[in-house]
Protein backbone atom coordinates (compact mmCIF):
# COMPACT_ATOMS: atom_id res chain seq x y z
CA UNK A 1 0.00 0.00 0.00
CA UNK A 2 1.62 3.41 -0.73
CA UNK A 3 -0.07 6.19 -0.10
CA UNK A 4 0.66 9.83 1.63
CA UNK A 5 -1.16 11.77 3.99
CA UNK A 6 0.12 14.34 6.39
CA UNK A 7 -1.06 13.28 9.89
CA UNK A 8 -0.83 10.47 11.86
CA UNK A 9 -4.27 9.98 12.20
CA UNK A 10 -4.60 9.36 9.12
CA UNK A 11 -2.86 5.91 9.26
CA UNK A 12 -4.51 4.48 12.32
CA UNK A 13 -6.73 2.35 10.21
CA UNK A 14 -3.74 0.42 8.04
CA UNK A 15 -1.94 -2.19 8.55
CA UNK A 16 1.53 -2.48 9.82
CA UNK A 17 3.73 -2.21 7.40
CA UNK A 18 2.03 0.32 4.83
CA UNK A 19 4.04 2.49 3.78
CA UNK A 20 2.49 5.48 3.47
CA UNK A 21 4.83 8.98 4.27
CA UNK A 22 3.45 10.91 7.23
CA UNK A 23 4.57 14.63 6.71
CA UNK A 24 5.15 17.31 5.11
CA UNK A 25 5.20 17.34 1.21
CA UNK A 26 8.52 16.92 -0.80
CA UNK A 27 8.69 19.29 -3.58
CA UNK A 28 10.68 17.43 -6.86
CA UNK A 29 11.94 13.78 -7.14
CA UNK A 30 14.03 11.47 -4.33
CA UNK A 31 17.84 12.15 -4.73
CA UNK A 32 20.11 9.59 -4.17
CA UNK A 33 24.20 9.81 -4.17
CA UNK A 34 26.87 7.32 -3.25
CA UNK A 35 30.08 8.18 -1.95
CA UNK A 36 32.16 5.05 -2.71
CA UNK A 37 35.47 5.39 -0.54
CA UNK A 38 38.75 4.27 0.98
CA UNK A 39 42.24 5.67 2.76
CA UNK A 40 42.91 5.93 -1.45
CA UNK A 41 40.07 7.55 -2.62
CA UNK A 42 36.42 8.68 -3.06
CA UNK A 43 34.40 7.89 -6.20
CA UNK A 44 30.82 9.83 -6.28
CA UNK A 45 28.24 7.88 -8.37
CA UNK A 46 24.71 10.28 -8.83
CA UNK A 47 21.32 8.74 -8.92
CA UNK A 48 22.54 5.06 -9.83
CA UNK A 49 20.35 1.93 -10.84
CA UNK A 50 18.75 -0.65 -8.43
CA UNK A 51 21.63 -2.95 -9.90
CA UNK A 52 24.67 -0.81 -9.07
CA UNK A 53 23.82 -0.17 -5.82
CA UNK A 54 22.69 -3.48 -5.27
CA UNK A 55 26.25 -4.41 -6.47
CA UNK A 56 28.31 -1.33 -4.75
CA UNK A 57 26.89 -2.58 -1.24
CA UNK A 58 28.75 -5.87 -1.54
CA UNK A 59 31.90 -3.73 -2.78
CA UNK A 60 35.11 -3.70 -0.13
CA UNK A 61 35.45 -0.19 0.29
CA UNK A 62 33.15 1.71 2.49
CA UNK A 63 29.79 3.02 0.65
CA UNK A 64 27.42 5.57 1.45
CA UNK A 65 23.81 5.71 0.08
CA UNK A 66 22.48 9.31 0.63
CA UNK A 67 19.33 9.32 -0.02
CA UNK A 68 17.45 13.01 0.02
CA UNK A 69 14.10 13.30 0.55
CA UNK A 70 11.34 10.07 1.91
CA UNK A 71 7.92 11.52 0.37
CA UNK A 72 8.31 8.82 -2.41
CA UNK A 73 6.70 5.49 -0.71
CA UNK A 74 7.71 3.43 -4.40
CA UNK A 75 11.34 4.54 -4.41
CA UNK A 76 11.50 3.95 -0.54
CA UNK A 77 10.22 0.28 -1.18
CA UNK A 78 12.72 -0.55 -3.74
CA UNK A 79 15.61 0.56 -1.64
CA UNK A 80 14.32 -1.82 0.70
CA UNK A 81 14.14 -4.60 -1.74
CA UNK A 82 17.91 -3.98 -2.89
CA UNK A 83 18.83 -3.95 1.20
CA UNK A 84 16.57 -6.47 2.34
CA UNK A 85 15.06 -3.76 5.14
CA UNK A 86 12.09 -4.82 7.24
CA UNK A 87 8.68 -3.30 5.76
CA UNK A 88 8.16 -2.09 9.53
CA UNK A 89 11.76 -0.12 8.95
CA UNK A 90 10.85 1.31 5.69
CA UNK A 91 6.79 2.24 7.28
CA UNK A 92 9.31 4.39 9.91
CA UNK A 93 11.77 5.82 7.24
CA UNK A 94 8.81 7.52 5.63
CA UNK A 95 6.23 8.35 8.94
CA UNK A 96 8.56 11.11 9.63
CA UNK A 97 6.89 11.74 13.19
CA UNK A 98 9.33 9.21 14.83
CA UNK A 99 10.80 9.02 18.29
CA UNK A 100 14.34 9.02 18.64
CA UNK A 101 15.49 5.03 18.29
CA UNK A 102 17.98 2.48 17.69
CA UNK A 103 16.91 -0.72 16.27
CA UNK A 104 18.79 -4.06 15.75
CA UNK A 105 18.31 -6.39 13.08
CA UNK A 106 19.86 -9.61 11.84
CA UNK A 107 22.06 -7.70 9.08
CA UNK A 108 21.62 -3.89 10.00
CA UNK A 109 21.49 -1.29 12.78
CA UNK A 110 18.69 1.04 12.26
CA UNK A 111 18.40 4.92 13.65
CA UNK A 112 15.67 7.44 13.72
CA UNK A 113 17.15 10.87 14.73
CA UNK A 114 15.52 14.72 14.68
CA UNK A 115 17.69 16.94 12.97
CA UNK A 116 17.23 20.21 14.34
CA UNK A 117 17.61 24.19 13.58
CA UNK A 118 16.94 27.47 14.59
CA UNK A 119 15.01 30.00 12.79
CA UNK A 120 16.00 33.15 14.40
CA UNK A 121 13.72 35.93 12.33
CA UNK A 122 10.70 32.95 13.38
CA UNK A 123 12.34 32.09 16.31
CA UNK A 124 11.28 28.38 16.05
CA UNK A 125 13.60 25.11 16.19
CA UNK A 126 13.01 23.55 12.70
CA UNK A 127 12.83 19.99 12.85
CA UNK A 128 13.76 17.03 10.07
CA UNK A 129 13.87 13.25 10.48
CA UNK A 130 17.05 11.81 9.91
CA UNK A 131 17.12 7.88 9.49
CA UNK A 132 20.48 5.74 9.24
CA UNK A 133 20.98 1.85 8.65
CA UNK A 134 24.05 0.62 9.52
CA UNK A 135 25.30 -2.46 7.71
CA UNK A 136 28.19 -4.38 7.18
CA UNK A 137 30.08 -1.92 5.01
CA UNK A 138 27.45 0.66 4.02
CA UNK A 139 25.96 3.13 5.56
CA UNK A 140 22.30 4.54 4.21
CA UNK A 141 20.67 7.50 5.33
CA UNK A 142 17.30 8.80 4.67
CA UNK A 143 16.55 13.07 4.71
CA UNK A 144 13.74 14.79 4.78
CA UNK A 145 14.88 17.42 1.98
CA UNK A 146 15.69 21.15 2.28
CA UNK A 147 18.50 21.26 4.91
CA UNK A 148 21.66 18.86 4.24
CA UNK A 149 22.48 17.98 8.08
CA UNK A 150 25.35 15.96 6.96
CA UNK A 151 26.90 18.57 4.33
CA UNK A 152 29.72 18.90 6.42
CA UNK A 153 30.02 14.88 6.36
CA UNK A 154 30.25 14.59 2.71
CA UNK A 155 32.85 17.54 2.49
CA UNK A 156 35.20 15.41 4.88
CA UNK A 157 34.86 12.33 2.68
CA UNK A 158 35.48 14.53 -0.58
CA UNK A 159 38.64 16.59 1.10
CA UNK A 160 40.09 13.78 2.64
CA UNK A 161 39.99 15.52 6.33
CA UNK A 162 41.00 13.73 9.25
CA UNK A 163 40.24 9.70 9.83
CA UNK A 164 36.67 9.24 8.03
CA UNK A 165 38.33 7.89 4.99
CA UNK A 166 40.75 5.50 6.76
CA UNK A 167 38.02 3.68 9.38
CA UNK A 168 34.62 1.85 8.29
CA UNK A 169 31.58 2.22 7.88
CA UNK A 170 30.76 1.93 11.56
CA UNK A 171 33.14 5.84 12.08
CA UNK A 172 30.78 6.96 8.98
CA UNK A 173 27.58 6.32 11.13
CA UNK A 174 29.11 7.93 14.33
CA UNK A 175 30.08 10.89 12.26
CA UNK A 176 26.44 11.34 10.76
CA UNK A 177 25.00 10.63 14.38
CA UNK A 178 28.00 13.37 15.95
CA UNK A 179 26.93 16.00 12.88
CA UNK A 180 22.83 15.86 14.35
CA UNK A 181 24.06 16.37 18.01
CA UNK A 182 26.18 18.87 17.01
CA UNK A 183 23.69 20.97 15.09
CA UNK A 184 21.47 20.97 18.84
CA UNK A 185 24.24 23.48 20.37
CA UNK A 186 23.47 25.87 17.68
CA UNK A 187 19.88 25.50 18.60
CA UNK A 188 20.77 26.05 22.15
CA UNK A 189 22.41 28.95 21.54
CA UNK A 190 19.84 30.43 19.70
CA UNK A 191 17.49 29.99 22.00
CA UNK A 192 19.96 30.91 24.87
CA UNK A 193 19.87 34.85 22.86
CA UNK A 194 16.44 34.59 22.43
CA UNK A 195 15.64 34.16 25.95
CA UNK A 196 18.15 36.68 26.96
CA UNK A 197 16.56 39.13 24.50
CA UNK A 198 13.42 38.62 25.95
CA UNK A 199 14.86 39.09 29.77
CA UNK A 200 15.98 42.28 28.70
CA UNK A 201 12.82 43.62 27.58
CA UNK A 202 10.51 42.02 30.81
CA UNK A 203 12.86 45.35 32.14
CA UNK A 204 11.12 47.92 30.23
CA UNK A 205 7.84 46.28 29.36
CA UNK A 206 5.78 42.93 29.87
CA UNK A 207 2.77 43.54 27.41
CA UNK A 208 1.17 40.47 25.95
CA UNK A 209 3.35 40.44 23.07
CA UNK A 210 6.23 39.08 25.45
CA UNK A 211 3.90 36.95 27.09
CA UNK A 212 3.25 35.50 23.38
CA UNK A 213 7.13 35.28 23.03
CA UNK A 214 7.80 33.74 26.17
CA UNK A 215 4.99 30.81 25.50
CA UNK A 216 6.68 30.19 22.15
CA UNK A 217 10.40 29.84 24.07
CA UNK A 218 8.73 27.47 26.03
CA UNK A 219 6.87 25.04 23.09
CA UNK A 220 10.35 25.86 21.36
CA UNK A 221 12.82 24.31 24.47
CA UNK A 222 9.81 21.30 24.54
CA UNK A 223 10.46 20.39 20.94
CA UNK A 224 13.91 20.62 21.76
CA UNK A 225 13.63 18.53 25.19
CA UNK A 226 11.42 15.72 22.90
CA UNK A 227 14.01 15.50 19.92
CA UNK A 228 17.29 14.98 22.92
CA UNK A 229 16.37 13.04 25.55
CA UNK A 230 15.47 9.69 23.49
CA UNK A 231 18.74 10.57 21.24
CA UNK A 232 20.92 9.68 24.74
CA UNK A 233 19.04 6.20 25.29
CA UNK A 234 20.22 5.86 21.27
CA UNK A 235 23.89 6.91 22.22
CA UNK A 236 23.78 5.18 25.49
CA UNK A 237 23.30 1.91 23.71
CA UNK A 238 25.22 2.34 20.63
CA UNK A 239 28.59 3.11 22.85
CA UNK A 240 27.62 -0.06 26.04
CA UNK A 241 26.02 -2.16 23.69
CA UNK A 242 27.91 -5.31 22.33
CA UNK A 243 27.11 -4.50 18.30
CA UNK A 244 28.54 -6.64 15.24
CA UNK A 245 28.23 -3.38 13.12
CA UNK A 246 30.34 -1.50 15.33
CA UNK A 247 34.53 -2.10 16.37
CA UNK A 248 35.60 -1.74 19.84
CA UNK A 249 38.32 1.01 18.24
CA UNK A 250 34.45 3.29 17.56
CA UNK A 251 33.39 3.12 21.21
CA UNK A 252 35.24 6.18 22.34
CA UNK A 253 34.18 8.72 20.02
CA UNK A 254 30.22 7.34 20.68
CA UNK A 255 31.43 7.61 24.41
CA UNK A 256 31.79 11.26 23.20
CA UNK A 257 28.63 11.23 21.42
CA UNK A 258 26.90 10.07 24.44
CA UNK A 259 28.77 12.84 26.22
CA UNK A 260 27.51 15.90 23.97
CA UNK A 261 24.01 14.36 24.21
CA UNK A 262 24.50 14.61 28.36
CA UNK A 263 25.64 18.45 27.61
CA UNK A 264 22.72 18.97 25.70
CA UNK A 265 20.38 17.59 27.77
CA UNK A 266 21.75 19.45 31.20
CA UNK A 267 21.87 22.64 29.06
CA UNK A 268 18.30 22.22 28.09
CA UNK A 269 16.96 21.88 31.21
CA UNK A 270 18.68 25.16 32.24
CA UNK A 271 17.15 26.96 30.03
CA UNK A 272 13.73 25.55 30.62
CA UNK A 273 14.45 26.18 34.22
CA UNK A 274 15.46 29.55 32.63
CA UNK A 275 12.35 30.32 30.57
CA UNK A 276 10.19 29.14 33.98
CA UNK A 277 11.74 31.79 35.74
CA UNK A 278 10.88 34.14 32.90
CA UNK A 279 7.49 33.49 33.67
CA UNK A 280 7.81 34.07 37.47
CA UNK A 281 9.62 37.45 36.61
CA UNK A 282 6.68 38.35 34.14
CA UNK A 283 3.74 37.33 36.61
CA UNK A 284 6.03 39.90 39.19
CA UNK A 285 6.56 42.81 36.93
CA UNK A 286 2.48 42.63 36.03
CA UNK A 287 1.66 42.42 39.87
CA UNK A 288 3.75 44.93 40.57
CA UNK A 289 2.67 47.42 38.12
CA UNK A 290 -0.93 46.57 39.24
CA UNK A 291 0.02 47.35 43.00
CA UNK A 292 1.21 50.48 41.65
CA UNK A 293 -1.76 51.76 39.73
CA UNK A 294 -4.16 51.00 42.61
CA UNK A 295 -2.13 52.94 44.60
CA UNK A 296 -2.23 55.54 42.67
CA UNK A 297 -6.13 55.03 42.30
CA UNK A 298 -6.27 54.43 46.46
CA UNK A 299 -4.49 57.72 46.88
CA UNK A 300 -6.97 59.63 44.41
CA UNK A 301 -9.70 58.64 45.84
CA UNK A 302 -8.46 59.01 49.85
CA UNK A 303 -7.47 62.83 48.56
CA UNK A 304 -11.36 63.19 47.69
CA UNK A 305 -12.77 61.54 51.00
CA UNK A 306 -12.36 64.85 52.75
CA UNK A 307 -13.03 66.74 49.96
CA UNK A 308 -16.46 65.42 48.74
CA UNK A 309 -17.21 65.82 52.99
CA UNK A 310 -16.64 69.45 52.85
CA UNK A 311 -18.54 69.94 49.56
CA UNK A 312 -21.49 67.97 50.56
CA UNK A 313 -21.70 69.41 53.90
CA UNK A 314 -21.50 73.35 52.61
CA UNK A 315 -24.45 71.47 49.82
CA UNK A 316 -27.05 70.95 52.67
CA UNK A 317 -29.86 72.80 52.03
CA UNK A 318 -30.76 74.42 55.37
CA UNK A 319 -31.59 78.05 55.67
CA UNK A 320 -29.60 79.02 58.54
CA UNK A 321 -25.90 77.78 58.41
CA UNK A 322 -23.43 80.29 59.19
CA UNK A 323 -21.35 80.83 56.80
CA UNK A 324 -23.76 81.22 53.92
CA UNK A 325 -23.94 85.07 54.48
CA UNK A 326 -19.82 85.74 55.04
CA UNK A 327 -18.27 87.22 51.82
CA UNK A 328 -15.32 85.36 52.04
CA UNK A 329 -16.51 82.13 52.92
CA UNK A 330 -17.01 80.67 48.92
CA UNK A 331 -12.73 80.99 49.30
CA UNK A 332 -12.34 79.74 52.71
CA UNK A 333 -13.92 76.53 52.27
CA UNK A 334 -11.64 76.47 48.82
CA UNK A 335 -8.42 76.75 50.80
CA UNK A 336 -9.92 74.58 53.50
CA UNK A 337 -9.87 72.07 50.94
CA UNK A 338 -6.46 72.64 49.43
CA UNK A 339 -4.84 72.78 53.08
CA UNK A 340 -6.47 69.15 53.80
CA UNK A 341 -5.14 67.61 50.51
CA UNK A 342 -1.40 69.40 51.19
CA UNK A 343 -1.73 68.13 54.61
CA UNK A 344 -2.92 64.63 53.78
CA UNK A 345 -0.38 64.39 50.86
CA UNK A 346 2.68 65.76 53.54
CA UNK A 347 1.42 62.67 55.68
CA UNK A 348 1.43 60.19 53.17
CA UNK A 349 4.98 61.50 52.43
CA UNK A 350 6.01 61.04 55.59
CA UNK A 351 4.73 57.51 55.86
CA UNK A 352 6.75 57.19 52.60
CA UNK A 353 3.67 56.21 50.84
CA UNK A 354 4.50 57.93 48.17
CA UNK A 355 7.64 57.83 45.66
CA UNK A 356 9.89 55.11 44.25
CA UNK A 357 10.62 54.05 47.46
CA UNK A 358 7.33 53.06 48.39
């Protein structure tokens, strides 16, 4: 069964197995490149047959199958003809909605990972499923599109820079697994400036837009808390487990792996623990202005207790009060009144009710 459809909901009602892609849609074909390689050499072979790479897997030197983009179910399915993958393997390759995993087959290690960057004019974490079968000489990976995560890969292959070209294929599928981990510090950091941006202005203003921003920090650092803490169980088991696929001469540098992975994690719980506080600050600076404009109001209204006293009592209508026949008494009550709200705004000064301070 191939289909597409763009939630998992959508797929509840199929079998296990289908493979039906579960995400966004790819724009243009499925590319796929092999980097064919040794200590020697490289040799680059573009969009090659089902018969070449069915032969080039077998080959002694260390291939690569890059394959970019998963929206094609049919070209997904032959691949996994060609390398004998599990139909539930290839359903995960294209449901790009995966957790974080590492499964172990007969002839193959498989790998879901989240690929992730940070859009800093959105300010959202971007993320892109990223799957890699280990085998015994071979590596395939499986992109989403857009975004190469593993550019940086490839050009170490090509330029012959440090040790990728002189270990096997089990290095290759550290390095691709050390290039996603890698790309979450960047994220991290963005994030990191973000937040600090927004500290900066809960100091001059905490309006609803930075309430807005602050909620979107927050579903950001989730995403990025979702995509990380699975990847260490992954790491965890690829450096303590006892693998075929992988040489005991590979352990340390997924022992450093697993060690970034740690760093992210601790880092990302900073900064929620960061982004909580935030919040705290926020809910403070919005109490606090709200203490300060019903004092204000308080203080308006005490100033017109007296006040509306003196004006109702002088608005009595009985025919004999005193001083409703002195000249000057229209101007005495006046400065009565201006002498009690002096008076009661001295007192409230010296109660320091009033000011900064207060």
């Amino acid at each position: 069964m191939l289909r597409r459809v763009s939630s998992q909901a959508a797929k509840d009602s199929m079998p296990p197995g289908s493979l039906v892609h579960v995400g966004a849609e790819g724009a243009g074909p499925i590319r796929i490149t092999v980097l064919e390689y040794d200590a020697q050499g490289v040799h680059i072979l573009e969009e090659p047959d089902p018969g070449e790479m069915s032969r080039l897997k077998d080959e002694p030197q260390v291939v690569w199958f890059r394959v970019e983009g998963v929206h094609q179910v049919e070209v997904i399915a032959r691949l996994g003809e060609i390398f004998g993958l599990h139909p539930l393997v290839q359903e995960d390759i294209v449901n790009t909605h995966q957790r974080p995993k590492l499964e172990e087959y007969d002839h193959y290690l498989f790998m879901v990972l989240k690929d992730l960057s940070f859009d800093p004019e959105e300010q959202e974490v971007v993320s892109r499923q990223v799957s890699v079968i280990l085998g015994r000489g071979w590596v395939l990976s499986f992109t989403e599109g857009g975004r190469d995560p593993f550019a940086a890969v490839a050009g170490r292959i090509n330029g012959g820079r440090g040790r990728i070209r002189h270990l096997g294929s089990d290095y290759l599928a550290y390095a691709l697994l050390d290039s996603v981990v890698d790309h979450y510090f960047g994220v991290l950091e963005g994030l990191a400036e973000s937040t600090q941006t927004l500290e900066d202005e809960l100091d001059t203003a905490a309006d609803q837009k930075v309430l807005q921003t602050l909620h979107k920090l927050k579903r950001q650092g989730l995403r990025l808390r979702k995509a990380v803490w699975p990847l260490r169980e992954v790491a965890g088991w690829l450096e303590r487990g006892e693998h075929e696929f992988i040489d005991h001469g590979v352990r340390p540098y997924l022992r450093d792996v697993y060690d970034h992975t740690v760093q992210v994690i601790d880092a990302t719980e900073s900064l929620r623990d960061s982004l909580a506080s935030l919040m705290d600050l926020y809910l403070s600076v919005v109490s606090n202005r709200m203490n300060q404009i019903m004092k204000v109001l308080t203080i308006i209204a005490t100033l017109f207790i007296p006040l509306t006293f003196v004006a109702g009592l002088y608005g009595m209508n009985f025919k004999y009060m005193p001083e409703l026949e002195w000249k000057w008494a229209y101007f005495a009550v006046l400065g009565l009144m201006g002498a009690v709200t002096v008076g009661m705004l001295y007192y409230f000064w010296r109660k320091r009710w009033l000011g900064p301070g207060s």
